[in-house]
N, C-alpha and C. Protein backbone atom coordinates (compact mmCIF):
# COMPACT_ATOMS: atom_id res chain seq x y z
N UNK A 1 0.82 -1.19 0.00
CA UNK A 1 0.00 0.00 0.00
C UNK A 1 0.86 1.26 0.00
N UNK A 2 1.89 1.03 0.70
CA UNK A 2 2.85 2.76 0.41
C UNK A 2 4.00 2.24 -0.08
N UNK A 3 4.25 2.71 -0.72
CA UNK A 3 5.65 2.29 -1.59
C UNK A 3 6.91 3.65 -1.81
N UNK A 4 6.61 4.54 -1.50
CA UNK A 4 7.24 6.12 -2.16
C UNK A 4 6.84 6.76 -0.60
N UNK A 5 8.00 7.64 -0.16
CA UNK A 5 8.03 8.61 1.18
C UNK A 5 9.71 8.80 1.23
N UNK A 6 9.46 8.98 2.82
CA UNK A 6 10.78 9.35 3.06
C UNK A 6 11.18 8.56 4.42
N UNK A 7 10.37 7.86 5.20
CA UNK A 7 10.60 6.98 6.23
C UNK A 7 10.01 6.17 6.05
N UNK A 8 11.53 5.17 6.41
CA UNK A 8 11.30 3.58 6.30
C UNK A 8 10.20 3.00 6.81
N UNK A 9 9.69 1.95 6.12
CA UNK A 9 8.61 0.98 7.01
C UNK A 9 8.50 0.04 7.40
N UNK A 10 9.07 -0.47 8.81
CA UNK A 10 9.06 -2.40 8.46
C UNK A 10 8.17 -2.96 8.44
N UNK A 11 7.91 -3.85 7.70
CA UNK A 11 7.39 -5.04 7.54
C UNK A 11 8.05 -6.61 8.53
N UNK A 12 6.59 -7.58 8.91
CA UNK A 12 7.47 -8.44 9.71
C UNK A 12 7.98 -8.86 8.61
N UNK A 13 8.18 -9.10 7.61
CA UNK A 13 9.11 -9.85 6.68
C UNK A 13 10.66 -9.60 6.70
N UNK A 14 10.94 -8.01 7.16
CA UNK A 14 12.05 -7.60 7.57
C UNK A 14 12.55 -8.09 8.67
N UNK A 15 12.27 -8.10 9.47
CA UNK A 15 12.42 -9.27 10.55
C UNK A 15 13.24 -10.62 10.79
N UNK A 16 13.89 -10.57 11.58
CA UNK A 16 15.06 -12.15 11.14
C UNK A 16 14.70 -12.87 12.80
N UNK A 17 15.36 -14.04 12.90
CA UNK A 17 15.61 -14.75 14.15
C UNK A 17 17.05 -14.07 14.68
N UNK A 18 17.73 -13.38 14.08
CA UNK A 18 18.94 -13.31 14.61
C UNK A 18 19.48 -11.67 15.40
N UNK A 19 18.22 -10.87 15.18
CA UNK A 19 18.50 -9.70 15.95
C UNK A 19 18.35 -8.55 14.70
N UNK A 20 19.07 -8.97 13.42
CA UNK A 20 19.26 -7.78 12.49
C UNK A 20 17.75 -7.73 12.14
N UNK A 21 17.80 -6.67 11.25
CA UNK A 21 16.75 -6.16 10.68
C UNK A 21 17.17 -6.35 9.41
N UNK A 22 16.67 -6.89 8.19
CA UNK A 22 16.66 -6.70 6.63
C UNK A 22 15.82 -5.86 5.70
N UNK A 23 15.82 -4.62 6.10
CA UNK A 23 15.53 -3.78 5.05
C UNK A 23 15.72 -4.07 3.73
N UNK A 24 16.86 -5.15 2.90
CA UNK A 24 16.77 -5.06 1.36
C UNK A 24 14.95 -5.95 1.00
N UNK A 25 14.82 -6.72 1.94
CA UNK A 25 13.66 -7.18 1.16
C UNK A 25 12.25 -6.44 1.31
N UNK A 26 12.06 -6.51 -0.17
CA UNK A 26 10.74 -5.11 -0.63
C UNK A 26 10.80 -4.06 0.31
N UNK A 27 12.07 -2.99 0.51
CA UNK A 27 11.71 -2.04 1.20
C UNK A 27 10.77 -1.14 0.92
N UNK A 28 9.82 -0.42 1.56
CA UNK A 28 8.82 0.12 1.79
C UNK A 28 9.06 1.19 2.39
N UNK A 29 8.67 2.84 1.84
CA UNK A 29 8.42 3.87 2.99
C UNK A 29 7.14 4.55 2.71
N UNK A 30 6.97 4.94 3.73
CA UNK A 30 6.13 6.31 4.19
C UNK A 30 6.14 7.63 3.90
N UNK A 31 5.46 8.39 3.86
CA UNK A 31 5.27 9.94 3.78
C UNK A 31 5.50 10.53 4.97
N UNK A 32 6.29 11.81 5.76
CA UNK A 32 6.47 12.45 6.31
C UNK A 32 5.04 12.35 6.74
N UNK A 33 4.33 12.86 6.04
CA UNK A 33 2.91 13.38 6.63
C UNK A 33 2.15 12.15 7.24
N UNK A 34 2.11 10.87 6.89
CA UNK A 34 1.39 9.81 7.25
C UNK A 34 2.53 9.50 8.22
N UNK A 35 3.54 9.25 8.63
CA UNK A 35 4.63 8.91 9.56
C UNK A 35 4.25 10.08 11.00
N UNK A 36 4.17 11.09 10.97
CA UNK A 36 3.42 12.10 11.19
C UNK A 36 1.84 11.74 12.58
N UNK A 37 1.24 11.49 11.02
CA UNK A 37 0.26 11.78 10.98
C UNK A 37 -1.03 10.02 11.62
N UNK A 38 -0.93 9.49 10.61
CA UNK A 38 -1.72 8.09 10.70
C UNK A 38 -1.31 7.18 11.36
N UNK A 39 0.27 7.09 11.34
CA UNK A 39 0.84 6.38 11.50
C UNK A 39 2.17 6.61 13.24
N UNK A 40 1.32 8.34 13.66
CA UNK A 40 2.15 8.74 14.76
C UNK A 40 2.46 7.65 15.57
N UNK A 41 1.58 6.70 16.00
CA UNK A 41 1.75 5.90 17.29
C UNK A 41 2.81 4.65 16.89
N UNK A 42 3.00 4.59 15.56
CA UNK A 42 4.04 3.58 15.54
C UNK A 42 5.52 3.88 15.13
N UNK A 43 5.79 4.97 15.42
CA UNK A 43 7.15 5.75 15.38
C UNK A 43 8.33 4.90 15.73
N UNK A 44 9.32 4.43 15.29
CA UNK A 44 10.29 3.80 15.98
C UNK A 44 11.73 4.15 15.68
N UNK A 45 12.47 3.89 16.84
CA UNK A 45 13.71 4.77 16.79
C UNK A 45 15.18 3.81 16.95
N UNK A 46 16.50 4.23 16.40
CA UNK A 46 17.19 3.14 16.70
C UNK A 46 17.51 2.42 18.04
N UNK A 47 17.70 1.42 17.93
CA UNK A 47 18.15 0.59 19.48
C UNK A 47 16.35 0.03 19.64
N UNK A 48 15.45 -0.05 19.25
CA UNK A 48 13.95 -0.18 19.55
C UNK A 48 14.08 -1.46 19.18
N UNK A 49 13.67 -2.76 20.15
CA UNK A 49 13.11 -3.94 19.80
C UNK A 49 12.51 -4.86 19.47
N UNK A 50 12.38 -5.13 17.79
CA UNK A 50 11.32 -5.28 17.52
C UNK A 50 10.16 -6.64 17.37
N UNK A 51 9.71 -7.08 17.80
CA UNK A 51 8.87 -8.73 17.73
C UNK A 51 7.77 -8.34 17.14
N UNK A 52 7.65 -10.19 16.20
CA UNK A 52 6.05 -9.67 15.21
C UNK A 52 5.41 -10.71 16.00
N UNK A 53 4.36 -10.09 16.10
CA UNK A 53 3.40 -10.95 16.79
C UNK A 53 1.86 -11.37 15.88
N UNK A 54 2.30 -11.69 14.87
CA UNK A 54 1.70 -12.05 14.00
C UNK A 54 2.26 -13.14 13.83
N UNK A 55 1.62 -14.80 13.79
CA UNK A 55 2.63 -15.61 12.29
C UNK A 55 1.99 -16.77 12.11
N UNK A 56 2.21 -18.00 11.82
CA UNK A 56 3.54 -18.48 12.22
C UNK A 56 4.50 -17.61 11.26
N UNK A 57 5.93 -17.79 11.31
CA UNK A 57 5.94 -18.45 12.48
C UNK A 57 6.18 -16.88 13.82
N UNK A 58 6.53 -17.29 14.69
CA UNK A 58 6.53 -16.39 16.07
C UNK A 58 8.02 -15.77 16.84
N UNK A 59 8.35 -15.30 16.79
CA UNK A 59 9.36 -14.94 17.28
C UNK A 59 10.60 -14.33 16.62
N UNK A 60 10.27 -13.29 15.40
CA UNK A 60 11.24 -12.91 14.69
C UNK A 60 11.47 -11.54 15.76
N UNK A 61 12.42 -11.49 15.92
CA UNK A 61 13.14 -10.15 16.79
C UNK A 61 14.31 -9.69 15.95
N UNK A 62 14.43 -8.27 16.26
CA UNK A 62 15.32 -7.38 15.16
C UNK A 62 15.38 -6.34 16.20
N UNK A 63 16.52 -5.90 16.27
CA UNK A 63 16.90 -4.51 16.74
C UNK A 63 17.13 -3.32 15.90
N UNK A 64 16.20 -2.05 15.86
CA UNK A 64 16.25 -0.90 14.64
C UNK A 64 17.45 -0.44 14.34
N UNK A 65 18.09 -0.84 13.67
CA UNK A 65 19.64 0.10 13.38
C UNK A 65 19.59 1.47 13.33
N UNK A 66 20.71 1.85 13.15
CA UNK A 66 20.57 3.67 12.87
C UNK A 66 20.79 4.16 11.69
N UNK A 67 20.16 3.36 10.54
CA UNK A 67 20.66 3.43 9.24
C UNK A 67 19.36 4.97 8.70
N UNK A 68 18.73 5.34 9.70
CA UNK A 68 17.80 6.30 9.66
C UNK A 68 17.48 6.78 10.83
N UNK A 69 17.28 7.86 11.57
CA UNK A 69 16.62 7.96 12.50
C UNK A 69 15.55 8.12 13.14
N UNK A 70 14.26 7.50 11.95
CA UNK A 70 13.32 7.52 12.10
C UNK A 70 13.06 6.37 12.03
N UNK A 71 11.66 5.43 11.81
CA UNK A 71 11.48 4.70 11.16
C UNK A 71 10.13 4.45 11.96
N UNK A 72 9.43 3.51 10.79
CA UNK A 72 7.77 3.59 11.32
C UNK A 72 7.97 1.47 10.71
N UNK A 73 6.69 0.98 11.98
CA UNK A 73 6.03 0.00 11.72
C UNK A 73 4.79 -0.69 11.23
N UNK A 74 4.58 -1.89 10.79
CA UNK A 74 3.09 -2.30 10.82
C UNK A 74 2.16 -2.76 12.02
N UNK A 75 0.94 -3.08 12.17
CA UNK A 75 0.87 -3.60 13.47
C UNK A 75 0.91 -4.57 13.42
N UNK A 76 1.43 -5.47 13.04
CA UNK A 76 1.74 -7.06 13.07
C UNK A 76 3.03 -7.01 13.95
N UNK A 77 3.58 -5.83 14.52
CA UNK A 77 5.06 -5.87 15.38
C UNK A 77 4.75 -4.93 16.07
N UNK A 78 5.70 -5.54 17.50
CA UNK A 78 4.83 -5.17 18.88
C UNK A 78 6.92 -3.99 18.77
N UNK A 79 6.91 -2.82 19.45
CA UNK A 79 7.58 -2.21 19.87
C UNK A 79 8.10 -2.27 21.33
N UNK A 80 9.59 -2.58 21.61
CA UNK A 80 10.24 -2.36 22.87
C UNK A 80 10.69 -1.22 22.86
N UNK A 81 10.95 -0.31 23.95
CA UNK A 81 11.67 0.61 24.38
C UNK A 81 12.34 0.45 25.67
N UNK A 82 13.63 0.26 25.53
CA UNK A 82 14.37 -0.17 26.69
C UNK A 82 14.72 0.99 28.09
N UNK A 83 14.48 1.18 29.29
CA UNK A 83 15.00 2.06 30.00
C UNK A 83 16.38 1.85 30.61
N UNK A 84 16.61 3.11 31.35
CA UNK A 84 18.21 2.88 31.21
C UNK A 84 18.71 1.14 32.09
N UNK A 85 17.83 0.37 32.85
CA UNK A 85 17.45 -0.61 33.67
C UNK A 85 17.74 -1.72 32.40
N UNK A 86 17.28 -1.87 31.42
CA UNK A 86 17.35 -2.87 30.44
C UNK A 86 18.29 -2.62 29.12
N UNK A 87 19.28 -3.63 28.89
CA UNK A 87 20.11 -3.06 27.68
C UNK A 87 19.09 -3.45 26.46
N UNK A 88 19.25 -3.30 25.70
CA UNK A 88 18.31 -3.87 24.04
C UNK A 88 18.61 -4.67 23.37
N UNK A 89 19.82 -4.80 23.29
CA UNK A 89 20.54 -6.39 22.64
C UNK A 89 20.70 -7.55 23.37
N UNK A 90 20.52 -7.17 25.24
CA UNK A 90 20.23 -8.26 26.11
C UNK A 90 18.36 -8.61 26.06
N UNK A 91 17.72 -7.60 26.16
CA UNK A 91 16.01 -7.86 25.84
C UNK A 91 15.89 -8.38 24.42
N UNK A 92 16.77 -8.21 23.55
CA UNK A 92 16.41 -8.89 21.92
C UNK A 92 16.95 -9.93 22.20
N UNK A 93 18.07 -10.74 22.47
CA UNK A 93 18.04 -11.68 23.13
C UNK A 93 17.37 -12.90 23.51
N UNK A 94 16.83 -12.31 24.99
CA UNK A 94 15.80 -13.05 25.46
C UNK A 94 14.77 -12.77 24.60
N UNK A 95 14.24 -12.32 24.16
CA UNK A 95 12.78 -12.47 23.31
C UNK A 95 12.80 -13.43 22.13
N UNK A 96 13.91 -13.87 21.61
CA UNK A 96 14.42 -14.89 20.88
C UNK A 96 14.94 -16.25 21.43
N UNK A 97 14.96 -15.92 22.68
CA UNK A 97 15.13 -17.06 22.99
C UNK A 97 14.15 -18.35 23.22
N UNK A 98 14.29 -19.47 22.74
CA UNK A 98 13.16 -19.97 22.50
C UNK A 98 12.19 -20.65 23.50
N UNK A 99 12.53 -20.55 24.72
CA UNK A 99 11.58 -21.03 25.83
C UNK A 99 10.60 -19.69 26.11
N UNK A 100 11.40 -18.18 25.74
CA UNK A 100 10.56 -17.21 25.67
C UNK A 100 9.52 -17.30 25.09
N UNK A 101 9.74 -17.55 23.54
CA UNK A 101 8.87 -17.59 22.71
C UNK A 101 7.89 -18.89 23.11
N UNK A 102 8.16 -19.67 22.89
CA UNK A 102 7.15 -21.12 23.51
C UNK A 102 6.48 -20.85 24.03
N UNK A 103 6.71 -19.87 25.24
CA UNK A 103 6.13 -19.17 26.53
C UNK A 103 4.90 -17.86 25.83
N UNK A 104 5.50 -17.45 25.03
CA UNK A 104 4.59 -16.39 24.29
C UNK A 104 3.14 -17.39 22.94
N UNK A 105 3.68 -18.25 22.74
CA UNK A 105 3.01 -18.73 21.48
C UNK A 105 2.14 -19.49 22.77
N UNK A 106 2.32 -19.83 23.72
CA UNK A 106 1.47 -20.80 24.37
C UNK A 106 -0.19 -19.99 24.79
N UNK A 107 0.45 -18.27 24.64
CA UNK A 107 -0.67 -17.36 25.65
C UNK A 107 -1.51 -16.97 24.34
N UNK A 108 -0.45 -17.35 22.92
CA UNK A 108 -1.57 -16.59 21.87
C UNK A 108 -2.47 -17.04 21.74
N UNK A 109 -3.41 -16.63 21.02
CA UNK A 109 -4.93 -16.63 20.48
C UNK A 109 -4.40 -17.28 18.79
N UNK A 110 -4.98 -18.22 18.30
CA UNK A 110 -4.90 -19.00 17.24
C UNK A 110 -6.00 -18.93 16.57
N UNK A 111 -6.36 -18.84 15.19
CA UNK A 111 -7.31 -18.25 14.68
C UNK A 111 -7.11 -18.65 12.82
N UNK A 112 -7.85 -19.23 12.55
CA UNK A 112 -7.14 -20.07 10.56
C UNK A 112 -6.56 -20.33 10.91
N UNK A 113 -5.49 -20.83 11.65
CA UNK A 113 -4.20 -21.31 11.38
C UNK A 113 -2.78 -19.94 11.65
N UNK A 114 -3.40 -18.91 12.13
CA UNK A 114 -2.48 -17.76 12.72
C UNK A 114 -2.50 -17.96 14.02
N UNK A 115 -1.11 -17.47 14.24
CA UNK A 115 -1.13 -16.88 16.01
C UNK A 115 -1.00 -15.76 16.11
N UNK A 116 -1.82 -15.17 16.94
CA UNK A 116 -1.67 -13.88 17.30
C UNK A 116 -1.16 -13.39 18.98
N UNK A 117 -0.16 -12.58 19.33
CA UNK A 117 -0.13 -12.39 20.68
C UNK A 117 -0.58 -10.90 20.75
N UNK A 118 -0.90 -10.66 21.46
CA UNK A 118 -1.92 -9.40 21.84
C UNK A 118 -0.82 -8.56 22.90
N UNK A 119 -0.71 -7.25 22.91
CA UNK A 119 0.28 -6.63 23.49
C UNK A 119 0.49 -6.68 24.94
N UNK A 120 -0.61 -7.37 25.15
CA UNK A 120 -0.87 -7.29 27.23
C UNK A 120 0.14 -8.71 27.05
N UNK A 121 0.30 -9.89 26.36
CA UNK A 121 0.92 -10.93 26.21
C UNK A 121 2.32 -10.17 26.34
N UNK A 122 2.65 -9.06 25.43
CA UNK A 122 3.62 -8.80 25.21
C UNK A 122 4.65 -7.71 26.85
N UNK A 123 3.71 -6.73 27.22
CA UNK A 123 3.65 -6.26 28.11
C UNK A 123 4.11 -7.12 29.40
N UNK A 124 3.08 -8.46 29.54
CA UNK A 124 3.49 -9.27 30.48
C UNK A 124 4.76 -10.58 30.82
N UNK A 125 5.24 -10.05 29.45
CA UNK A 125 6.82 -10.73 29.75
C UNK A 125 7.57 -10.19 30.74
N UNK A 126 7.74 -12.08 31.57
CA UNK A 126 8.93 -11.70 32.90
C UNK A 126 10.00 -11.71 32.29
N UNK A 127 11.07 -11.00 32.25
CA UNK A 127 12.38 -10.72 32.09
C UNK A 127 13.41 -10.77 33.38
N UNK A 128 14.65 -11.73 33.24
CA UNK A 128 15.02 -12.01 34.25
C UNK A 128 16.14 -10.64 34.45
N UNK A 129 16.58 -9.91 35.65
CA UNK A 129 16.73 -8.57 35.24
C UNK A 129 18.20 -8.57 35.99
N UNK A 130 19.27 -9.37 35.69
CA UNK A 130 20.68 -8.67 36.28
C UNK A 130 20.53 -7.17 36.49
N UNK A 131 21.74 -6.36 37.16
CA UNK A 131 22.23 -5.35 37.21
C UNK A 131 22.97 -5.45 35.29
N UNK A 132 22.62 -4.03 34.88
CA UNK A 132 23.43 -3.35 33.66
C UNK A 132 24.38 -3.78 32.94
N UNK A 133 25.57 -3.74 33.92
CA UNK A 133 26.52 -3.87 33.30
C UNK A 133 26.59 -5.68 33.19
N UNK A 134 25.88 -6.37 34.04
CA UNK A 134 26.12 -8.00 33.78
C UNK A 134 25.18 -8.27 32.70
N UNK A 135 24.37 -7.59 32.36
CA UNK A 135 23.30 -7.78 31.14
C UNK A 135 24.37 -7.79 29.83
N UNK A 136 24.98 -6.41 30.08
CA UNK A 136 26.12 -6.10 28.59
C UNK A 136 27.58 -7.30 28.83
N UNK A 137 28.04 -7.74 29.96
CA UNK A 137 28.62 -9.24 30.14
C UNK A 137 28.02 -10.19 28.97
N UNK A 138 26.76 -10.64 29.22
CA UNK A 138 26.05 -11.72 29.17
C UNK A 138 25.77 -11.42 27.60
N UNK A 139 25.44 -10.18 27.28
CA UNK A 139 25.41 -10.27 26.03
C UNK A 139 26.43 -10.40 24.68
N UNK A 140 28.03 -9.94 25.61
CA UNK A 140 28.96 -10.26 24.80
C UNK A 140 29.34 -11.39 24.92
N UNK A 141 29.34 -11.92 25.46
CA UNK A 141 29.10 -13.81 25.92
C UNK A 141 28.51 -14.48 25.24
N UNK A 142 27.82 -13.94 24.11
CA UNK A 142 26.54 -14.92 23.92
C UNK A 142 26.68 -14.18 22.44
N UNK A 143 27.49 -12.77 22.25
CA UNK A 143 27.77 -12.70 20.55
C UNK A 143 29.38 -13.19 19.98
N UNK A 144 30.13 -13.18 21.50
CA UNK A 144 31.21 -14.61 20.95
C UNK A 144 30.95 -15.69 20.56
N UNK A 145 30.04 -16.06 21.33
CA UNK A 145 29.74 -18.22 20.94
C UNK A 145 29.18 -18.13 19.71
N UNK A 146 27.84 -16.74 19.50
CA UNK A 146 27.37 -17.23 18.34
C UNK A 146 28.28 -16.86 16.86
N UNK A 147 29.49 -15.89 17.36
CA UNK A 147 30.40 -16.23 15.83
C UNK A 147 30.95 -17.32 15.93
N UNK A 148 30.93 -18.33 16.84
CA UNK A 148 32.14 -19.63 16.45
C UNK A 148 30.57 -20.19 16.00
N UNK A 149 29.30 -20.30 16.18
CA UNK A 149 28.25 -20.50 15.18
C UNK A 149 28.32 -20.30 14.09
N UNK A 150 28.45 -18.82 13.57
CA UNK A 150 28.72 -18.96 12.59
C UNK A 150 29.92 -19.33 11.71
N UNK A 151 30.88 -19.40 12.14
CA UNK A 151 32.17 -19.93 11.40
C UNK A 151 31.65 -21.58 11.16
N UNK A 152 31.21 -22.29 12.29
CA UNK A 152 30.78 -23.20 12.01
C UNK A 152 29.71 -23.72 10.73
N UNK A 153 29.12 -22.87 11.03
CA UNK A 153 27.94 -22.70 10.02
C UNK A 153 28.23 -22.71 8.46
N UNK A 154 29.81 -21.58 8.25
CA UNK A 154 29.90 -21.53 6.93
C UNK A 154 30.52 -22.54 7.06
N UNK A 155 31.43 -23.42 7.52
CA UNK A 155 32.31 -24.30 7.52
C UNK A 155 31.23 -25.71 6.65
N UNK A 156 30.51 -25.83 7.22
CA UNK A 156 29.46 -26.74 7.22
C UNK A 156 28.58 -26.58 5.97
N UNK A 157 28.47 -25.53 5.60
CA UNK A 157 28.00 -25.34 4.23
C UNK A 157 28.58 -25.06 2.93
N UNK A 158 30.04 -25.23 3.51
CA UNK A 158 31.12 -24.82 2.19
C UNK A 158 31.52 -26.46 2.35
N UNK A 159 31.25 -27.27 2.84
CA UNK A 159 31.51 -28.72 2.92
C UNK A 159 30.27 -29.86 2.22
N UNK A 160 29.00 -29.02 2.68
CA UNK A 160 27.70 -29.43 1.49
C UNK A 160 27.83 -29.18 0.45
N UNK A 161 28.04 -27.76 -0.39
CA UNK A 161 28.59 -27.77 -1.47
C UNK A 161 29.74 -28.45 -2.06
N UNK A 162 30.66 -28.72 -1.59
CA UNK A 162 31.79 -29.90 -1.78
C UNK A 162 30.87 -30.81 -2.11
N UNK A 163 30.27 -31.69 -0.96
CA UNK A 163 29.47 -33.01 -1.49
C UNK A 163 28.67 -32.96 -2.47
N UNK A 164 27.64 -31.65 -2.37
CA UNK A 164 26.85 -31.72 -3.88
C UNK A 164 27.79 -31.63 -5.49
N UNK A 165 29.16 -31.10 -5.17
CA UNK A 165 29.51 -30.79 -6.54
C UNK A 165 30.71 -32.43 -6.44
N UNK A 166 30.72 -32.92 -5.66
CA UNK A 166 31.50 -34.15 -5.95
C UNK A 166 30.36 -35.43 -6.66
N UNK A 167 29.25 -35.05 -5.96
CA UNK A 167 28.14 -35.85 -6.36
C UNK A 167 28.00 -35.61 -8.11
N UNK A 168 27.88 -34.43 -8.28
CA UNK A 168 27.73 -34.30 -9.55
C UNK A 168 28.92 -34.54 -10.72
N UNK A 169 29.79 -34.66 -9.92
CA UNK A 169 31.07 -35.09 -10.90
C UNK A 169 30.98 -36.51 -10.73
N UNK A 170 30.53 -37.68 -9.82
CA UNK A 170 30.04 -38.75 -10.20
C UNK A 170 29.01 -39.43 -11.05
N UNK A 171 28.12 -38.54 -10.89
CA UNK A 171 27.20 -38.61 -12.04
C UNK A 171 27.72 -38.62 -13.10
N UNK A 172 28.46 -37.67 -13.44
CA UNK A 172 28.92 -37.30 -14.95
C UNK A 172 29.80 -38.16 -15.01
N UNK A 173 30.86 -39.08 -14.42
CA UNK A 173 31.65 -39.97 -14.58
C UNK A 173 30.97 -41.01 -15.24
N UNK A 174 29.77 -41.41 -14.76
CA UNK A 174 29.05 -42.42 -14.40
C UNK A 174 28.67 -42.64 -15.73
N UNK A 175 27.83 -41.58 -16.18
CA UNK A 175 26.79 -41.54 -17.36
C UNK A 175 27.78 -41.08 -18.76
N UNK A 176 29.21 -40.65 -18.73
CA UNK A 176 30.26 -40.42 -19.18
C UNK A 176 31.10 -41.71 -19.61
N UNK A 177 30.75 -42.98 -18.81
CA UNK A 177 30.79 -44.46 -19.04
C UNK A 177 32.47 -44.58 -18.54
N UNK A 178 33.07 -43.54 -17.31
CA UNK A 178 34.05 -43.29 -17.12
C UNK A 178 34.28 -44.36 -15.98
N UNK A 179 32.99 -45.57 -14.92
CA UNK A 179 32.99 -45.67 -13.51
C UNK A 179 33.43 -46.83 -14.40
C-alpha cells in the first residue's frame, strides 16, 4: 500500500531470528505526513526492539539500526523501548530465545491457522533482570559463541557444497561411461 516517502517501514518480513533487521527485502516507505500523521503511534527509533506478533511463524526479533533515525512500523510488530534498567541487545536476546517464545506462542490466540499475541501478552513478559553492566557481560558472551556458530555454520555449508559438486562429478563420470 505505500511504496514512495521518506521513512522507512518495516514489515514483519524484515524481521530475522537473529536480531538484524533486513531492510533489502521489498523495502517500503512512508510519507512524512502519514509517519506524522496516521501512523504517529508507531514511530520507531534506533536501538527499539522489535517482535512480530503475527505468524507463524513467532518470534522474529530485530533490533532498529541507525541506518535512519526515524522509522515507522506495521501492526503485526509489537515495539520495545528499553529504559536505562534494560540493555536492548540483552532484551532482543531473550525475546528470541526460545523457551521465551514457547512461553509467548502458548498465551496466543490462534485463529485459521495464525497466532496472534496481543500486546498485554507482550507487556506481560517476565524478564530475568541482572544489574546493567552483567546484562552487557552476558550479552557479549553470547555474541562470541554465536560467531564460532557462525564460522561453524559456513564451515558446514562450504563442505555441502563440496558433497553436492562431488556428487555431480560422479554422475557425470558415471553416465560419461568413465565408472
Amino acid at each position: 500500500q505505500f511504496k514512495t516517502g521518506e521513512i522507512p517501514f518495516i514489515k514483519v518480513y524484515n524481521l530475522t531470528f537473529d536480531t538484524s533487521l533486513d531492510f533489502t527485502i521489498e523495502p517500503t516507505y512512508v510519507s512524512e505526513e502519514t509517519h506524522r500523521g496516521f501512523l504517529a503511534r508507531s514511530i520507531v527509533y534506533p536501538g527499539d526492539v522489535l517482535l512480530n506478533i503475527v505468524g507463524p511463524p513467532i518470534g522474529k526479533v530485530s533490533i532498529v539500526p541507525d541506518t535512519y533515525k526515524e522509522w515507522n512500523i506495521n501492526q503485526a510488530i509489537a515495539r520495545f523501548r528499553c529504559k536505562d534498567s534494560l540493555f536492548y541487545k540483552y532484551l532482543a536476546y531473550f525475546l528470541g530465545f526460545a523457551p521465551t517464545v514457547e512461553k509467548m506462542k502458548s498465551q496466543a490466540k490462534a485463529t485459521a491457522g495464525q497466532l496472534n499475541l496481543t500486546l498485554e501478552i507482550c507487556r506481560n513478559i517476565e524478564i530475568p533482570l541482572p544489574e546493567i553492566d552483567r546484562q552487557k557481560i552476558i550479552v557479549s558472551e553470547i555474541e562470541s559463541r554465536l560467531s564460532v556458530c557462525d564460522s561453524i555454520e559456513k564451515t558446514v555449508d562450504t563442505a555441502l557444497q563440496q558433497a553436492e559438486a562431488m556428487r555431480q562429478s560422479i554422475l557425470k563420470q558415471a553416465f560419461e561411461g568413465r565408472l
